[in-house]
C-alpha atoms as a PDB file:
ATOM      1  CA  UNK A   1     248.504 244.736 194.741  1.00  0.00           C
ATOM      2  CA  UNK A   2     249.763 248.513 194.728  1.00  0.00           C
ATOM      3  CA  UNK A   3     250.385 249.861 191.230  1.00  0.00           C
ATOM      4  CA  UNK A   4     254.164 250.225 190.501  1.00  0.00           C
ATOM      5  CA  UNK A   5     255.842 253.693 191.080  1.00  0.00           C
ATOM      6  CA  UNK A   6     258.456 255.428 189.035  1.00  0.00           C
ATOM      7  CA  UNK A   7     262.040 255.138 189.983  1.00  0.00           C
ATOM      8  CA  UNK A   8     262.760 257.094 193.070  1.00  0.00           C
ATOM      9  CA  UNK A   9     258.942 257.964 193.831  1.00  0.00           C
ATOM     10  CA  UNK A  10     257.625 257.609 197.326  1.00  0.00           C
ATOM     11  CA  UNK A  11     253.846 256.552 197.449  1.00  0.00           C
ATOM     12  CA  UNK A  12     253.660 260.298 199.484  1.00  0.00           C
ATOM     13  CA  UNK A  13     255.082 262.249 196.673  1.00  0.00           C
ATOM     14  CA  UNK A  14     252.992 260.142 194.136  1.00  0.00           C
ATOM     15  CA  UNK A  15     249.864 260.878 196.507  1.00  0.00           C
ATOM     16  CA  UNK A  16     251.037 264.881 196.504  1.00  0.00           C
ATOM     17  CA  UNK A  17     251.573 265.031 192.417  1.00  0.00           C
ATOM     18  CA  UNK A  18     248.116 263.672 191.650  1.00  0.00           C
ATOM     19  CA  UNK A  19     246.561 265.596 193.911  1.00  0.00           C
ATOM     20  CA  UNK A  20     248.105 268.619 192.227  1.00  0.00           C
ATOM     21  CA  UNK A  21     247.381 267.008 188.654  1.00  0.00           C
ATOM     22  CA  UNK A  22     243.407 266.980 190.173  1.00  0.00           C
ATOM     23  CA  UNK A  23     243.537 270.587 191.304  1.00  0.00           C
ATOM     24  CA  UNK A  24     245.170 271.266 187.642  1.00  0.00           C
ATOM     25  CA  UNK A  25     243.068 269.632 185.623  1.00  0.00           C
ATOM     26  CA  UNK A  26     240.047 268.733 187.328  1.00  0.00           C
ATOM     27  CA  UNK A  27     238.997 265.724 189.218  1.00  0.00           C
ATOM     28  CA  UNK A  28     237.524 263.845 186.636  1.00  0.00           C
ATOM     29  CA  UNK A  29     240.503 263.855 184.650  1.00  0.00           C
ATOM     30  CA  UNK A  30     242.924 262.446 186.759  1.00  0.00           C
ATOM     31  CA  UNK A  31     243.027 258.464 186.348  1.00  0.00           C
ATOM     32  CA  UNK A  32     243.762 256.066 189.517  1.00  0.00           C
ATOM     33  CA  UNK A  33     243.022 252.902 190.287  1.00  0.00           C
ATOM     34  CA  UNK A  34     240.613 250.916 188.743  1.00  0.00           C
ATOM     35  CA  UNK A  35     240.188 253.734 185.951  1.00  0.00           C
ATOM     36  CA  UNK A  36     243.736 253.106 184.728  1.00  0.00           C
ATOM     37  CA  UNK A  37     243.502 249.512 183.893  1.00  0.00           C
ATOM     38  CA  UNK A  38     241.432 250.271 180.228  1.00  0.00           C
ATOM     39  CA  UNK A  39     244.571 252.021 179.414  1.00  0.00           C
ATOM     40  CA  UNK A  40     247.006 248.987 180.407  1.00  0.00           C
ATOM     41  CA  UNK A  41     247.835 247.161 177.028  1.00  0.00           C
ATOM     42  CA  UNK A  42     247.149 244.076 177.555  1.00  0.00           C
ATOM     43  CA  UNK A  43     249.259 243.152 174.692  1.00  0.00           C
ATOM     44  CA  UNK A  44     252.881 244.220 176.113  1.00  0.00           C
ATOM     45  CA  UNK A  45     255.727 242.309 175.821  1.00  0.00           C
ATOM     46  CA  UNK A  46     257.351 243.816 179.087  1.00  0.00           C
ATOM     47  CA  UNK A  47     256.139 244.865 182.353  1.00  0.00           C
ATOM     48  CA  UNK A  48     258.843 247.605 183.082  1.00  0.00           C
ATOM     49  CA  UNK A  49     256.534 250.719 182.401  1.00  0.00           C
ATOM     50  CA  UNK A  50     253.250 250.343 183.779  1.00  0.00           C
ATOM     51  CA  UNK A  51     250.907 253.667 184.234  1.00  0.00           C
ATOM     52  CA  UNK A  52     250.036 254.803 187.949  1.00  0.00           C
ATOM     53  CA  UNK A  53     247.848 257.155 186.887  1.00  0.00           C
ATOM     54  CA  UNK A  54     246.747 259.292 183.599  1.00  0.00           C
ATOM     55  CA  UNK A  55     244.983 262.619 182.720  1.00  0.00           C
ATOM     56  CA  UNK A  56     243.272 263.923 180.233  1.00  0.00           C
ATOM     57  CA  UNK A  57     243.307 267.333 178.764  1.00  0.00           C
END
């Protein structure tokens, strides 16, 4: 299953922004994936925001 994209977001332009983000911040701070799902709460009582992707500073 694809992770959910904000409203009006293509998967290109999400593709393009993240790629920016990396060449920002560095690679290893740019969350996707598999590495997003530790900061998911599991706890949530609604589904409508859910993370694509994260960095870190």
């Amino acid at each position: 299953m694809a992770d959910p994209l904000p409203p009006g977001v293509t998967a290109e332009q999400m593709a393009e922004a993240l790629e920016r983000f990396r060449q920002i911040v560095g690679r290893e701070w740019v969350f996707t994936d598999e590495k997003v799902v530790s900061y998911r709460d599991p706890y949530t009582i609604t589904t409508m925001r859910v993370a694509t992707g994260r960095m870190r500073p």
